[in-house]
N, C-alpha and C. Protein backbone atom coordinates (compact mmCIF):
# COMPACT_ATOMS: atom_id res chain seq x y z
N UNK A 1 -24.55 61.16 5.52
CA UNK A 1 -24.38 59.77 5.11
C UNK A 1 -22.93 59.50 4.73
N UNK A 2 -22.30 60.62 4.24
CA UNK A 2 -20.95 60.07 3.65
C UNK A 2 -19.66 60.14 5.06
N UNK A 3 -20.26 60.80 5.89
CA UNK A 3 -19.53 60.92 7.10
C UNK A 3 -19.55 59.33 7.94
N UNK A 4 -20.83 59.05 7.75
CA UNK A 4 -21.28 57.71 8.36
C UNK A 4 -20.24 56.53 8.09
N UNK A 5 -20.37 56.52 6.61
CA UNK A 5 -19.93 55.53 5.62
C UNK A 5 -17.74 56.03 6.00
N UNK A 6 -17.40 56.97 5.97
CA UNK A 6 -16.22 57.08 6.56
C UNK A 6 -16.07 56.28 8.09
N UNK A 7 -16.64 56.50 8.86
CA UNK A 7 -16.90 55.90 10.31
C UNK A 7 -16.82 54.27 9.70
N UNK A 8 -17.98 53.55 9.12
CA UNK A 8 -17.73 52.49 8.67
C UNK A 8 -16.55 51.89 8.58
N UNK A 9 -16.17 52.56 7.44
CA UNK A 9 -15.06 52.14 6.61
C UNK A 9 -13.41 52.44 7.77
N UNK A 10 -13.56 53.36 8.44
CA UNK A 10 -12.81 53.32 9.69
C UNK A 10 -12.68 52.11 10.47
N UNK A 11 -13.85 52.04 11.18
CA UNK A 11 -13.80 50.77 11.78
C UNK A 11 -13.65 49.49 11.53
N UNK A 12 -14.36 49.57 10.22
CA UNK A 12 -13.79 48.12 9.66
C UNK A 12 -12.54 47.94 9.33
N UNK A 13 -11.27 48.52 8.83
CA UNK A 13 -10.23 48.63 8.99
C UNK A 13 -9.35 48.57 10.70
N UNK A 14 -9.93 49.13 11.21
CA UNK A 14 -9.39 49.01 12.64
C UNK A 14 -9.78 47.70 12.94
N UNK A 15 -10.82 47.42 12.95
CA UNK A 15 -10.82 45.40 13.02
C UNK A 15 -10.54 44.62 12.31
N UNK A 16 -9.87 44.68 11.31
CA UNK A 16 -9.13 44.45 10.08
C UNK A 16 -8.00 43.90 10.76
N UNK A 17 -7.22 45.15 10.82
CA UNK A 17 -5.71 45.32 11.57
C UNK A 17 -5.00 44.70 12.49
N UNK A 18 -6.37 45.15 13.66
CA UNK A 18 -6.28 44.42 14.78
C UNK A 18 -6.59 42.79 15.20
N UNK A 19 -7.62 42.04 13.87
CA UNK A 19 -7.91 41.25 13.72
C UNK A 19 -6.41 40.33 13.27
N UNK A 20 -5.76 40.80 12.11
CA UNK A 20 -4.85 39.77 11.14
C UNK A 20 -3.67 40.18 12.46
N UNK A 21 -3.09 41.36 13.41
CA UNK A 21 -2.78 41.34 14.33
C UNK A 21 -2.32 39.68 15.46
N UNK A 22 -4.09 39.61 15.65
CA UNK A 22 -3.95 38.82 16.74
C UNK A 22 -3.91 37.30 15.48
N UNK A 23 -3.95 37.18 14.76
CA UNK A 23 -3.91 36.09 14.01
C UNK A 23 -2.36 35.83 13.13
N UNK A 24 -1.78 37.23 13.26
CA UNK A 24 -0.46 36.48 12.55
C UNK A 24 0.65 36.32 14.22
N UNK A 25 0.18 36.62 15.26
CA UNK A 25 0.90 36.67 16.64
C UNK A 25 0.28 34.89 16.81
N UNK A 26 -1.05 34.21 16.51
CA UNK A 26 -0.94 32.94 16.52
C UNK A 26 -0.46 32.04 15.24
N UNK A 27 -0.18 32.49 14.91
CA UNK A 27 0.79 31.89 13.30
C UNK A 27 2.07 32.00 13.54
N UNK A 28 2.83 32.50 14.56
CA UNK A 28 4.00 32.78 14.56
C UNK A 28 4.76 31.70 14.56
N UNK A 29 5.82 31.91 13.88
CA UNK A 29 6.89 30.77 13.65
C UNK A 29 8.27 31.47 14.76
N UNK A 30 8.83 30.72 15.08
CA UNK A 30 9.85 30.52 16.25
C UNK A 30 10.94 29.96 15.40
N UNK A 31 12.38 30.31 15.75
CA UNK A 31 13.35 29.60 15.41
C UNK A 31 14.47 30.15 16.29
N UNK A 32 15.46 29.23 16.25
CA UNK A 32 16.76 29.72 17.29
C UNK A 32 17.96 28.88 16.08
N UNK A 33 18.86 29.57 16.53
CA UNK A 33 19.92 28.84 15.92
C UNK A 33 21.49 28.45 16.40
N UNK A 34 20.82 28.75 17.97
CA UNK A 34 21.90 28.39 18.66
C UNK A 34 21.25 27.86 19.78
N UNK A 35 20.62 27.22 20.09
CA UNK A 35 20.66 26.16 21.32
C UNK A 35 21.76 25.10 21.57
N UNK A 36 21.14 24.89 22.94
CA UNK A 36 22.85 24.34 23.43
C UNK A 36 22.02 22.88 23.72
N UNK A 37 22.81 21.62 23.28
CA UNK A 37 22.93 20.32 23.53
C UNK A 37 23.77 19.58 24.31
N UNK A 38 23.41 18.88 25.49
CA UNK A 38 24.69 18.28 26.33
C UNK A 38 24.63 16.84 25.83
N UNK A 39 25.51 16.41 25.79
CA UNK A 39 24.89 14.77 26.05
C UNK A 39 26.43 14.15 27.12
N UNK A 40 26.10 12.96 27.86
CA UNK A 40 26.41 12.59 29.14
C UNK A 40 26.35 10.79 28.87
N UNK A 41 27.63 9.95 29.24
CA UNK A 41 27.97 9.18 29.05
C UNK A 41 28.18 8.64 30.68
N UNK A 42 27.68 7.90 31.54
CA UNK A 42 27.84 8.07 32.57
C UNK A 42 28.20 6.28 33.22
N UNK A 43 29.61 6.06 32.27
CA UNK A 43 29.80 4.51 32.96
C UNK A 43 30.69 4.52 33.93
N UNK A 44 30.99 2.82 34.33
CA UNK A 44 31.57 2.90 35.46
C UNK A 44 33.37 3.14 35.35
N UNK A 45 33.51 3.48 34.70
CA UNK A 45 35.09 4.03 34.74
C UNK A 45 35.35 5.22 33.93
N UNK A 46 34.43 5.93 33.40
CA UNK A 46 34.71 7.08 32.74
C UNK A 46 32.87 7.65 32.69
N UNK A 47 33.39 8.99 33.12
CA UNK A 47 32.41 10.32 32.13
C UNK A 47 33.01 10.90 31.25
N UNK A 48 31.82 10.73 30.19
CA UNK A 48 32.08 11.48 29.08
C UNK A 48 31.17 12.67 28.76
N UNK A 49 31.51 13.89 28.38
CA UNK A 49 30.68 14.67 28.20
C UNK A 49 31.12 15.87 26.79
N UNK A 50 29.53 16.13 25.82
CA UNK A 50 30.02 16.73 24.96
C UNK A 50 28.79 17.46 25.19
N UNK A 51 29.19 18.31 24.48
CA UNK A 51 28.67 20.31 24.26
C UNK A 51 28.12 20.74 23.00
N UNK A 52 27.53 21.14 22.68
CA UNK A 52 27.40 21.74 21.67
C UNK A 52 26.21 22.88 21.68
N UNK A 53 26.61 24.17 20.98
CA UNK A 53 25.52 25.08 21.16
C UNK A 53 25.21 25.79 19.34
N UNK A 54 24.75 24.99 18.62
CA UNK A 54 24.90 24.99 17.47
C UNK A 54 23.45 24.14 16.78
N UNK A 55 22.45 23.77 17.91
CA UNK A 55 21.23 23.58 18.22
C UNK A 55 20.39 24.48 17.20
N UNK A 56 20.03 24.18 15.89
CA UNK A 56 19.06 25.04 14.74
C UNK A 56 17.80 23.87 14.85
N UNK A 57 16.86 25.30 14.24
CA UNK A 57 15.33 24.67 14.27
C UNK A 57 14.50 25.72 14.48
N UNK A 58 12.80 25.30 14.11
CA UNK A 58 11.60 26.27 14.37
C UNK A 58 10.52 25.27 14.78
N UNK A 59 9.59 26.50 15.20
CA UNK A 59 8.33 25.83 15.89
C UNK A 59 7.13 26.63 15.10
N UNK A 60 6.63 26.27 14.43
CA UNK A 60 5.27 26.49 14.02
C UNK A 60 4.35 27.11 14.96
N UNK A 61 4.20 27.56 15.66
CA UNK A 61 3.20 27.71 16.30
C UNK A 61 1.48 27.45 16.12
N UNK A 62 0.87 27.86 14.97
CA UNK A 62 -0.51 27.53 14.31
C UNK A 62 -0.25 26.38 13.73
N UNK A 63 0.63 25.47 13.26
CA UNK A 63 0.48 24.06 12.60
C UNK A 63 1.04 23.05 13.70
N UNK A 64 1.47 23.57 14.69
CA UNK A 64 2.27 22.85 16.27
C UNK A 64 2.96 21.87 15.73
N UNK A 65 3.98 22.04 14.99
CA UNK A 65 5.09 20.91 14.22
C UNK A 65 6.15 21.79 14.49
N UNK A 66 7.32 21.24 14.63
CA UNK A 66 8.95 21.80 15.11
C UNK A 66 9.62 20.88 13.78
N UNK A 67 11.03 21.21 13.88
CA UNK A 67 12.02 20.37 13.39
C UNK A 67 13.25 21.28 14.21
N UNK A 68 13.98 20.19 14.64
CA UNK A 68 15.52 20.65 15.20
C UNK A 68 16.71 19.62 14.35
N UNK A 69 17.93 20.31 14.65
CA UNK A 69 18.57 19.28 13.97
C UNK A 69 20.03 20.22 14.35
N UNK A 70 21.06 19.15 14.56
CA UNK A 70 22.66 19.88 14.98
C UNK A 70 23.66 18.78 14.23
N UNK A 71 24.49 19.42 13.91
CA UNK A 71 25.61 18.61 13.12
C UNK A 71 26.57 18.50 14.39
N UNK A 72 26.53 17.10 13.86
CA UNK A 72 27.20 16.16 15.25
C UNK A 72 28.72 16.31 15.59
N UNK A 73 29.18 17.19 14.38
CA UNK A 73 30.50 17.13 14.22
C UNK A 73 31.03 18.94 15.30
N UNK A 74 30.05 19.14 16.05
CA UNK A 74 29.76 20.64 16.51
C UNK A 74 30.19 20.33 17.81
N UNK A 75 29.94 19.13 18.35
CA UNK A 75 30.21 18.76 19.60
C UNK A 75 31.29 18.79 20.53
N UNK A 76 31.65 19.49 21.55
CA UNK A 76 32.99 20.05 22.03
C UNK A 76 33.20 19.24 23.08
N UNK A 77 34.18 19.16 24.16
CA UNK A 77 34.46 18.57 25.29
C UNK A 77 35.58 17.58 25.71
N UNK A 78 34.51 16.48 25.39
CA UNK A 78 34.80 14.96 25.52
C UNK A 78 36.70 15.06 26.89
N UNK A 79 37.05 14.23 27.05
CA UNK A 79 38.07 13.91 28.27
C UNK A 79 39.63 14.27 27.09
N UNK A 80 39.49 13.86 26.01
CA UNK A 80 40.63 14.29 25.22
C UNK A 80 40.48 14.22 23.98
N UNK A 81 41.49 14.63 23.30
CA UNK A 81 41.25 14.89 21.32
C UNK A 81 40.87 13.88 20.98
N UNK A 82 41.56 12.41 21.17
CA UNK A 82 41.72 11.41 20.76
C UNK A 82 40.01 11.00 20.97
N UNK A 83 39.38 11.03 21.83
CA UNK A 83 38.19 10.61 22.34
C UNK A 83 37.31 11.38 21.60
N UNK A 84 37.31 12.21 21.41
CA UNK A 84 36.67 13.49 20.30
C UNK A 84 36.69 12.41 19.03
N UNK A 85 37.81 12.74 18.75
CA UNK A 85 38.00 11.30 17.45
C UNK A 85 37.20 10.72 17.15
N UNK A 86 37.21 9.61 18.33
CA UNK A 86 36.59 8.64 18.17
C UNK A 86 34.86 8.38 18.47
N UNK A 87 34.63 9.63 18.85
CA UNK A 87 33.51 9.59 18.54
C UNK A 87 32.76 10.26 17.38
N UNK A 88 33.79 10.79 17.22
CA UNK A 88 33.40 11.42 15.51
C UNK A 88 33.27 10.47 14.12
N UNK A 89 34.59 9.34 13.97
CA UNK A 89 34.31 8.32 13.75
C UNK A 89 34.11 7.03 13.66
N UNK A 90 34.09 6.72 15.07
CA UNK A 90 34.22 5.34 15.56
C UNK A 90 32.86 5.31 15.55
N UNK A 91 31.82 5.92 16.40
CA UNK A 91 30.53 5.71 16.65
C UNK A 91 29.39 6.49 15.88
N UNK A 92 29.56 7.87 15.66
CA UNK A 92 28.46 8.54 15.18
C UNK A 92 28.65 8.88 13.72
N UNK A 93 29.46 8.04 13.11
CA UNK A 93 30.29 8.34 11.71
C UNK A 93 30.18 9.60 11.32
N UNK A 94 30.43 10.86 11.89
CA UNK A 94 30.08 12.19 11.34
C UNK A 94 30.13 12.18 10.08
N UNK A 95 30.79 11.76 9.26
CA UNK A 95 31.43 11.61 8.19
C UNK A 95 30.26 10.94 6.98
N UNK A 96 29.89 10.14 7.56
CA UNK A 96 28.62 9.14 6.83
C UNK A 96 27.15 9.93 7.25
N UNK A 97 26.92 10.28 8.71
CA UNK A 97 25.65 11.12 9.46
C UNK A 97 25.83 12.04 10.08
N UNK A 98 26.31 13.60 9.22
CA UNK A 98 26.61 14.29 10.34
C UNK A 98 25.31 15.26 10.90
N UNK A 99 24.33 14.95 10.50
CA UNK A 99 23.26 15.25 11.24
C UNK A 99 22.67 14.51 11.77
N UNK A 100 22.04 14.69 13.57
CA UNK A 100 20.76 14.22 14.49
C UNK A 100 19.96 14.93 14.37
N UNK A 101 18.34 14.35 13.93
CA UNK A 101 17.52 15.64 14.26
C UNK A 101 16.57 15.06 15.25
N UNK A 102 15.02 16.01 14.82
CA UNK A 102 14.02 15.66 15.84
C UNK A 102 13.09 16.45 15.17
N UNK A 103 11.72 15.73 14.74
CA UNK A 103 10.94 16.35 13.86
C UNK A 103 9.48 16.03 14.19
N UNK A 104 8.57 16.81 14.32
CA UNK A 104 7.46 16.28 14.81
C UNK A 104 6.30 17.18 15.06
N UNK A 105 5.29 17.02 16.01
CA UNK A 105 4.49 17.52 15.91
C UNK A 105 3.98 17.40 17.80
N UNK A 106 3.25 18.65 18.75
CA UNK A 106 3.25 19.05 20.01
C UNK A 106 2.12 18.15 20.18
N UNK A 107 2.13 17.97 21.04
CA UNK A 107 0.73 16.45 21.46
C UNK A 107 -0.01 18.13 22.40
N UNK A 108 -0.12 18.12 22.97
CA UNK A 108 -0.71 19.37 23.52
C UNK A 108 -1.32 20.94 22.83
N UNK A 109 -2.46 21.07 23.06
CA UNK A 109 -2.59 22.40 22.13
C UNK A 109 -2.68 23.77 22.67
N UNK A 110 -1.43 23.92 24.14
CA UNK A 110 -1.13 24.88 24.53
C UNK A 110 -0.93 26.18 23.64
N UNK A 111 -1.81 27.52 24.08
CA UNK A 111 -1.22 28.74 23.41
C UNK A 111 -0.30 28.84 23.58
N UNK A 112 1.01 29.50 22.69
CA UNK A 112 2.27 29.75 23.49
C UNK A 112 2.71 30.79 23.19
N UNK A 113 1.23 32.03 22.93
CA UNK A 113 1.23 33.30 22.79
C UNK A 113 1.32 33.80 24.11
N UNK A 114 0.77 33.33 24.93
CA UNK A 114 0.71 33.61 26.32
C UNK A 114 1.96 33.57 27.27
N UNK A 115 2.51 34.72 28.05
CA UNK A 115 3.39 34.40 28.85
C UNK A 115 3.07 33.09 30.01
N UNK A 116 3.63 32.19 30.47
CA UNK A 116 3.20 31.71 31.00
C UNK A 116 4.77 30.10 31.25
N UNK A 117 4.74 29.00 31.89
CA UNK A 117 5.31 28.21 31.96
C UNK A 117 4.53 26.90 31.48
N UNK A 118 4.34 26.22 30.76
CA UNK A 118 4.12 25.57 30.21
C UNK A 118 5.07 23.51 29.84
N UNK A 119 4.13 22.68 30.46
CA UNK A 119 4.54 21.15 30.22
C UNK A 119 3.86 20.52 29.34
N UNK A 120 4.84 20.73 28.26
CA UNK A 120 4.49 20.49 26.43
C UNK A 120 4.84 18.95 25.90
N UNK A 121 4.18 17.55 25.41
CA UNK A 121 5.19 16.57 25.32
C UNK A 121 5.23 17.18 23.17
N UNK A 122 6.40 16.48 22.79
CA UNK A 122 6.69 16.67 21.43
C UNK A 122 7.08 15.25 21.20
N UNK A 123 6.01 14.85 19.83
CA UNK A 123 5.68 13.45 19.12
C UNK A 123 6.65 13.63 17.83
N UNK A 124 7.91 12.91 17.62
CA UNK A 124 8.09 13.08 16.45
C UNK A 124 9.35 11.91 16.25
N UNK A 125 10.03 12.20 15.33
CA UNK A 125 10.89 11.17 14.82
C UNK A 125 12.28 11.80 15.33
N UNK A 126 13.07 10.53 16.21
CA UNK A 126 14.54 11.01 16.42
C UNK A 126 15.30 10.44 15.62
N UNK A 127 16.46 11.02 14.61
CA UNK A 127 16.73 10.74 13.70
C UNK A 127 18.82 10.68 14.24
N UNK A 128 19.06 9.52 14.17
CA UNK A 128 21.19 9.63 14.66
C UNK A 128 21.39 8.34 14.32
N UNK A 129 22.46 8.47 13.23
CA UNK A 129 23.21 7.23 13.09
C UNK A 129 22.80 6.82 11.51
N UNK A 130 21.85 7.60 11.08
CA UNK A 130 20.91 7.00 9.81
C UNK A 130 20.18 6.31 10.09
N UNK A 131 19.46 6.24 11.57
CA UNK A 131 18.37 5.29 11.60
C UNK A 131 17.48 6.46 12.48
N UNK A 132 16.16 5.70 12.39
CA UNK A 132 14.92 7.09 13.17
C UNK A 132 14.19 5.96 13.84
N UNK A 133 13.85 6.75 15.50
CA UNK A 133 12.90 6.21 15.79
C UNK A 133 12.08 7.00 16.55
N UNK A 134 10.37 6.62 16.65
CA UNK A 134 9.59 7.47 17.20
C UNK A 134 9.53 7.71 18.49
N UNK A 135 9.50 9.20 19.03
CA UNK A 135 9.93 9.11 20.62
C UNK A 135 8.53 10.21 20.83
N UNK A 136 8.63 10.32 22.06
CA UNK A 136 7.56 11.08 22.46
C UNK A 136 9.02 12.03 23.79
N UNK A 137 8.56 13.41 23.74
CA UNK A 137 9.51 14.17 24.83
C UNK A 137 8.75 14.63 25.44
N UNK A 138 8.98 15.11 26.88
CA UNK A 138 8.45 15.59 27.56
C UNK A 138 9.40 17.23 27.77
N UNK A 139 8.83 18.40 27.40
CA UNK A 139 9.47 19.44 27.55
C UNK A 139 8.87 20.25 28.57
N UNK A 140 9.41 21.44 28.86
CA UNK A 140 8.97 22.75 29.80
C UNK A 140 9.10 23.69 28.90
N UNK A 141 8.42 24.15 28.56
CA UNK A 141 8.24 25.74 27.65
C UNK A 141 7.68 26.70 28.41
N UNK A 142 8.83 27.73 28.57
CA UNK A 142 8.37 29.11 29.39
C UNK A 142 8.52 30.30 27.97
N UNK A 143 6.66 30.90 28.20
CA UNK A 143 6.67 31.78 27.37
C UNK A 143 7.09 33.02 27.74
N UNK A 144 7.78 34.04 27.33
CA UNK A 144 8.16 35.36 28.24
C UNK A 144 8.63 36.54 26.76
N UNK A 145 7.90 37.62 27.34
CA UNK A 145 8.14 38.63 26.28
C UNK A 145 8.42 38.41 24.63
N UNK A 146 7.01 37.25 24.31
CA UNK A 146 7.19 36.59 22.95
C UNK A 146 8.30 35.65 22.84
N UNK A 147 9.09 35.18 23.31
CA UNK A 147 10.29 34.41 23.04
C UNK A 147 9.86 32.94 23.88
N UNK A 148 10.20 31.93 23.69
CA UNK A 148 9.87 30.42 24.22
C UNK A 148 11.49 30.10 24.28
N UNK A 149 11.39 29.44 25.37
CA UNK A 149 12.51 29.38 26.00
C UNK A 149 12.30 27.67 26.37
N UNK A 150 13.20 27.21 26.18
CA UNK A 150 12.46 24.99 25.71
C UNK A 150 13.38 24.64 26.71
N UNK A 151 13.44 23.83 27.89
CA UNK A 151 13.73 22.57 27.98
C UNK A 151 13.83 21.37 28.04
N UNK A 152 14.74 20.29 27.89
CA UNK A 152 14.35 19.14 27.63
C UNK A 152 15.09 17.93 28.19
N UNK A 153 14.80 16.97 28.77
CA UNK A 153 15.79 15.82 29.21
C UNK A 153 15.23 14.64 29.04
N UNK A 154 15.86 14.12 27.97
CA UNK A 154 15.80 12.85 27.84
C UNK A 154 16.94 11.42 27.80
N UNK A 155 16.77 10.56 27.62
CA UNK A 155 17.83 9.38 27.35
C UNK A 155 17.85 8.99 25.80
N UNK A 156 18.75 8.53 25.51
CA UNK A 156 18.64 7.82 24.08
C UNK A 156 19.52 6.26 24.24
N UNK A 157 19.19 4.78 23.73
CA UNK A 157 20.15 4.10 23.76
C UNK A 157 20.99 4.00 22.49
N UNK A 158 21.99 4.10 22.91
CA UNK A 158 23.16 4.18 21.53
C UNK A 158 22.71 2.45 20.43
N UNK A 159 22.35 1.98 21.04
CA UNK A 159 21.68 0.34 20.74
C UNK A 159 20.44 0.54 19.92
N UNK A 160 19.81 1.43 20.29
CA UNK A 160 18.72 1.78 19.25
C UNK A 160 19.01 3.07 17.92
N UNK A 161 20.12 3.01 17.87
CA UNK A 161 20.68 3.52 16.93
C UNK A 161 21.49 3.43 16.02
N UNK A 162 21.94 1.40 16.45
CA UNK A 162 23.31 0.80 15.71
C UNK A 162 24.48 1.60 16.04
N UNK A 163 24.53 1.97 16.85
CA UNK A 163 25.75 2.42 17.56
C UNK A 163 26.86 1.53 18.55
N UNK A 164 27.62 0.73 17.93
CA UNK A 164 28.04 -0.33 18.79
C UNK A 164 29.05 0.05 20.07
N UNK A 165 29.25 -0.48 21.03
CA UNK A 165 30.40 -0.39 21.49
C UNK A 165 31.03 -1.39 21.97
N UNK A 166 31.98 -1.22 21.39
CA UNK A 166 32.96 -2.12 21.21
C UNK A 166 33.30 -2.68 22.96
N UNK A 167 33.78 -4.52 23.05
CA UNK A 167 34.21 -4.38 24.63
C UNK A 167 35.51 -4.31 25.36
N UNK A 168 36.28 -3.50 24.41
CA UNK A 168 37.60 -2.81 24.98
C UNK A 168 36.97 -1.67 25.65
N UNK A 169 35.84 -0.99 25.46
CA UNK A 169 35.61 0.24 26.17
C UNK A 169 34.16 -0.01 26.39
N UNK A 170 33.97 -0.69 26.94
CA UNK A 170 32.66 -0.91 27.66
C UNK A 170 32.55 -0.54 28.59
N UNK A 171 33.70 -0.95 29.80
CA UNK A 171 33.33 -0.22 30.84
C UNK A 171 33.59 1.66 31.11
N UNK A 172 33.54 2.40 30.01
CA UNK A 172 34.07 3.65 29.61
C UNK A 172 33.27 3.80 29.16
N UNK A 173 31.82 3.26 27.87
CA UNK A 173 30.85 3.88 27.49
C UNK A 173 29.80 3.25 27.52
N UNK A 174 28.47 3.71 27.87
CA UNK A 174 27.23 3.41 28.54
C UNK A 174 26.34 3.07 27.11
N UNK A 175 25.47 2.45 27.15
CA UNK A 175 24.47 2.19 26.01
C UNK A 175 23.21 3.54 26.32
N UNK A 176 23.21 3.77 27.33
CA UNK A 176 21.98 4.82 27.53
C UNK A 176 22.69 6.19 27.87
N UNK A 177 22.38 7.54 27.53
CA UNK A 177 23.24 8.43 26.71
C UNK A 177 21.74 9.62 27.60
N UNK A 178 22.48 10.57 28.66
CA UNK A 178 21.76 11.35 28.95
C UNK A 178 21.61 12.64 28.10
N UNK A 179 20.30 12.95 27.48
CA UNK A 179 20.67 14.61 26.76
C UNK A 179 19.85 15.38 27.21
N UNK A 180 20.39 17.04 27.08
CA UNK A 180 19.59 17.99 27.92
C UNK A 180 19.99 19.15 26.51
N UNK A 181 18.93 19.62 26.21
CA UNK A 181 18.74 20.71 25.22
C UNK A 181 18.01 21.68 26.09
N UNK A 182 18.55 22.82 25.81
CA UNK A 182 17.98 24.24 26.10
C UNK A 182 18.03 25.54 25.06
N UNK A 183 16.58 25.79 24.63
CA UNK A 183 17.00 26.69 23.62
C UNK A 183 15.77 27.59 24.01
N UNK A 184 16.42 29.21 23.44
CA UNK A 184 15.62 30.15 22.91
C UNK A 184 15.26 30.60 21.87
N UNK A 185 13.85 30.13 21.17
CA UNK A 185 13.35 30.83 20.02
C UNK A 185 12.53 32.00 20.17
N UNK A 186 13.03 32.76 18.94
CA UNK A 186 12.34 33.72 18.74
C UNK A 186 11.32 33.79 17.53
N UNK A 187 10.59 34.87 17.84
CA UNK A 187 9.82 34.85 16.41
C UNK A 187 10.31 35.50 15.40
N UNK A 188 10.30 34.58 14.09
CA UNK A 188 10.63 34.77 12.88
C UNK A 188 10.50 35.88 12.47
């Protein structure tokens, strides 16, 4: 009997293990802290383009809520210093907002324990300029050797953000603003 009761007490531990196992692998939290952000200005007398790979944030995995967020002042590129400038504080007041984020929650209740490629949309609040509004994204999440690997392309209008532009440079900057984020999280 006491041999038995060892066997027991064995196994129940081995499903124990293996149990909180497969349950803290769906609890896993994700974060990266370097994803890369483009954004793309595409009027009729100038492209503009800025960079940034300074992209922080996590993904919940068991509560399917994210938050991302990049300080705007991270942004590299642009056609010259002066233009850098001015978008630092002419338009996105770094100075007054130097954070954009994106906060929300996965409309889809894809595993993303699973290797696999995955078309995820993300419901949440886009936040630039000091003003937020609710967007819905459409992403690609490829799962591979535990790590999620995100892409994303969307538009934003600088107009829905109180972002003016002025009409000395109108025909130089666009109201609709292409962005492409690509990041790899890992688990926490």
């Amino acid at each position: 009997m006491h041999y038995r009761h060892k066997i027991s007490i064995t196994t129940l531990l081995v499903f124990l293990i293996t149990g909180l196992t497969v349950v803290g692998q769906n609890n896993a939290i994700f974060q990266t802290t370097n994803g890369l952000v483009t954004f793309r200005s595409e009027a009729p007398m100038e492209l503009i383009k800025g960079t940034s790979n300074q992209l922080v944030g996590f993904l919940d995995n068991n509560k399917r809520v994210f938050t991302f967020k990049i300080n705007v002042r991270t942004f590299e590129g642009f056609n010259s210093p002066l233009q850098r400038i001015h978008f630092h504080e002419n338009y996105v007041e770094a100075e007054k907002y130097p954070e954009a984020y994106f906060k929300g929650k996965l409309i889809e209740d894809q595993d993303l324990t699973q290797d696999g490629i995955y078309e995820i949309r993300a419901k949440g609040v886009f936040t630039l300029h000091g003003l937020s509004n609710e967007r819905i994204l459409k992403t690609e999440v490829t799962v591979k050797n535990k790590k999620l690997y995100i892409k994303a392309k969307f538009t934003i209008l600088l107009s829905d953000y109180n972002i003016p532009i002025p009409r000395v440079v109108y025909e130089k900057l666009t109201d609709e603003i292409k962005v492409e984020v690509n990041a790899i999280l890992q688990p926490r």
